[in-house]
C-alpha atoms as a PDB file:
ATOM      1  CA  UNK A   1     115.662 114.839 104.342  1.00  0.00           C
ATOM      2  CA  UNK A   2     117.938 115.376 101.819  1.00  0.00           C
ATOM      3  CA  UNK A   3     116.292 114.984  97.769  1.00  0.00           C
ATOM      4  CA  UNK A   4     118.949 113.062  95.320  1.00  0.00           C
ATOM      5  CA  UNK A   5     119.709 115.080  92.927  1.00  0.00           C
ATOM      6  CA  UNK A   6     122.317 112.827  90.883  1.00  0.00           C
ATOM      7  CA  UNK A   7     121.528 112.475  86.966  1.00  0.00           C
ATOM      8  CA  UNK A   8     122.336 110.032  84.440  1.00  0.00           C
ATOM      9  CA  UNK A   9     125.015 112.385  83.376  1.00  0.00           C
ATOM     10  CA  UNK A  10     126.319 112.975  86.844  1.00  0.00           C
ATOM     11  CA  UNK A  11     129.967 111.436  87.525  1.00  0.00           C
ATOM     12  CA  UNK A  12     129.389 109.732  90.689  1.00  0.00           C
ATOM     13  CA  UNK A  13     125.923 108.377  89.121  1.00  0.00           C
ATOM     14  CA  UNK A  14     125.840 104.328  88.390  1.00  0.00           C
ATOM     15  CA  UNK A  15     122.788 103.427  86.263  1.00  0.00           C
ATOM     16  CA  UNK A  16     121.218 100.006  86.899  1.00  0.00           C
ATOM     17  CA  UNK A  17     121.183  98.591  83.510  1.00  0.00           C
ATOM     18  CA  UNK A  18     125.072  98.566  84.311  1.00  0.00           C
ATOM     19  CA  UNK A  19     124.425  97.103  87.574  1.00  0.00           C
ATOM     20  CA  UNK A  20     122.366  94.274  86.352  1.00  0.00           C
ATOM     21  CA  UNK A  21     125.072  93.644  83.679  1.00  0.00           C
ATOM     22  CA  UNK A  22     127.550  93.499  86.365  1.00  0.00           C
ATOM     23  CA  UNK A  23     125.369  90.413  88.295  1.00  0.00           C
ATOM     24  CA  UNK A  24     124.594  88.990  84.852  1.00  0.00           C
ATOM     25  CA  UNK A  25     128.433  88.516  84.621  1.00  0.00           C
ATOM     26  CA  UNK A  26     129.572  87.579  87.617  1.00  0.00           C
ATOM     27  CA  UNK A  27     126.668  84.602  87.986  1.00  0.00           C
ATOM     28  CA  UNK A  28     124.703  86.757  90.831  1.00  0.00           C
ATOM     29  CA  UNK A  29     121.387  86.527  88.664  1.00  0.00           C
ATOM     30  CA  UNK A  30     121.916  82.576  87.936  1.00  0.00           C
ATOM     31  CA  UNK A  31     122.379  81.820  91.550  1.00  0.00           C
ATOM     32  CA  UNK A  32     119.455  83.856  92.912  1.00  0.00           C
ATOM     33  CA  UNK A  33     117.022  81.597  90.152  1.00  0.00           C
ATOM     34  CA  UNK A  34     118.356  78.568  91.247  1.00  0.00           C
ATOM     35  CA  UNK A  35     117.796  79.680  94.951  1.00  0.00           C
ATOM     36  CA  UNK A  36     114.482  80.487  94.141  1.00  0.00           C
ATOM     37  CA  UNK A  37     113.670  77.354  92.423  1.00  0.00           C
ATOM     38  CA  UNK A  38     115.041  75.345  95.721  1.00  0.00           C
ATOM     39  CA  UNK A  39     112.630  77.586  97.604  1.00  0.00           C
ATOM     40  CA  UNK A  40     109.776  76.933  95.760  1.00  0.00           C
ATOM     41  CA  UNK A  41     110.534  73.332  95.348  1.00  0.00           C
ATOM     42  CA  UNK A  42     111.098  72.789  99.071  1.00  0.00           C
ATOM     43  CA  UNK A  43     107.466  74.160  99.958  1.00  0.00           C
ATOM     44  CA  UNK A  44     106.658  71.703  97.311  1.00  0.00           C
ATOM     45  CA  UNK A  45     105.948  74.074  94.445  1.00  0.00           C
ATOM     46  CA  UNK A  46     106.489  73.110  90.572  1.00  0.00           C
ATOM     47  CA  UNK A  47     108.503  76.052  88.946  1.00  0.00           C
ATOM     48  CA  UNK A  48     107.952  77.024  85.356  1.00  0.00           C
ATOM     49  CA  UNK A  49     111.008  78.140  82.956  1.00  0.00           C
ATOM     50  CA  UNK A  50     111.433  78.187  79.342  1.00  0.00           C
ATOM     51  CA  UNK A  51     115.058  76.442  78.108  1.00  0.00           C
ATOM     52  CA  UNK A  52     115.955  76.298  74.356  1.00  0.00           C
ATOM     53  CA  UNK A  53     112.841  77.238  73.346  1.00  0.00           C
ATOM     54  CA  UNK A  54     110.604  75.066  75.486  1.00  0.00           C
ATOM     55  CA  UNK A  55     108.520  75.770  77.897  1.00  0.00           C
ATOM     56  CA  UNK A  56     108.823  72.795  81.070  1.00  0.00           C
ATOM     57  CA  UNK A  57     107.798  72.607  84.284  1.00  0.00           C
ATOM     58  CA  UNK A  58     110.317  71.735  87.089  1.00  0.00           C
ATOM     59  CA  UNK A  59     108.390  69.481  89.721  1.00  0.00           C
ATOM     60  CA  UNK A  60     109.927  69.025  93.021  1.00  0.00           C
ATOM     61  CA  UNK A  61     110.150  65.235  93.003  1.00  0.00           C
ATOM     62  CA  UNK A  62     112.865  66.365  89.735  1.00  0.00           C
ATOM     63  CA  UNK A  63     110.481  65.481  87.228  1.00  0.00           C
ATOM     64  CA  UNK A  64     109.545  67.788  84.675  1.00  0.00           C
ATOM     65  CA  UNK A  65     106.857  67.579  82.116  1.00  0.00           C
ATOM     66  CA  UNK A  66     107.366  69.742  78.779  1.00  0.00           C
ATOM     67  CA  UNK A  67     104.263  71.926  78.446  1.00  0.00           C
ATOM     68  CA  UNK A  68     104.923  73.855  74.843  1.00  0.00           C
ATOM     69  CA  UNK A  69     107.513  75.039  71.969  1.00  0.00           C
ATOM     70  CA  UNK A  70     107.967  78.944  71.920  1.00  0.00           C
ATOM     71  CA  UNK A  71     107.497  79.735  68.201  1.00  0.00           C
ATOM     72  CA  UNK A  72     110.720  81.019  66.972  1.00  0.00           C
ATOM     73  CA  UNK A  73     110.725  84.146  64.334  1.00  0.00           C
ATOM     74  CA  UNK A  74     113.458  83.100  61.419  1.00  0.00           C
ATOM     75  CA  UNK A  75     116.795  84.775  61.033  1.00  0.00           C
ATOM     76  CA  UNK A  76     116.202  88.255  59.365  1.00  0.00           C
ATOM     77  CA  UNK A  77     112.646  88.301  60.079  1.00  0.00           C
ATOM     78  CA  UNK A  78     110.632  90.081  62.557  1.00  0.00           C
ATOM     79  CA  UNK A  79     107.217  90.613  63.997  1.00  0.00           C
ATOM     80  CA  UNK A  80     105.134  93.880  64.457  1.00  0.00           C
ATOM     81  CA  UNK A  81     103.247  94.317  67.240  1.00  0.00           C
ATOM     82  CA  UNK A  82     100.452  97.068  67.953  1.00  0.00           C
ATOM     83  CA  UNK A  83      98.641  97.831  70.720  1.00  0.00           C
ATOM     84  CA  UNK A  84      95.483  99.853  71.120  1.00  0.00           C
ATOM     85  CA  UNK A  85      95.737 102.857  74.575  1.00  0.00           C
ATOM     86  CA  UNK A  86      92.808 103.827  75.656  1.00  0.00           C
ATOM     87  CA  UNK A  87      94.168 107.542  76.796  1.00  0.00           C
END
């Protein structure tokens, strides 16, 4: 079995950040969430997804009940957080 041996740095070599920009673009990413959500909601599953800053959930009946506000950090501002390893 052969090992790959391509790098970062190699020519051939296609990271996946740039891959998942590529589905971002061309809608590939959208279309497998709303597939998803048609999954779930056909076994009759609610689906939970944040939109504008608010947290809903989807119901499969196409109800949806809002559940919270993400608090948003002001323009200019940010938050610190740190976390304790236990090595």
């Amino acid at each position: 079995m052969k090992k790959n041996t391509r790098t970062r740095k190699d020519k051939g070599a296609i990271d996946a950040e740039s891959i998942i920009v590529r589905w971002a673009k061309a809608g590939v990413l959208a279309e497998a969430g709303r597939a998803a959500i048609a999954r779930s909601h056909a076994q009759g599953r609610s689906v939970t997804i944040a939109e504008e800053g608010i947290v809903y959930h989807l119901h499969p009946d196409g109800s949806r009940t809002r559940v919270r506000t993400i608090p948003t950090v002001p323009a200019g501002k940010y938050t610190q957080h740190t976390f304790k390893v236990k090595l």
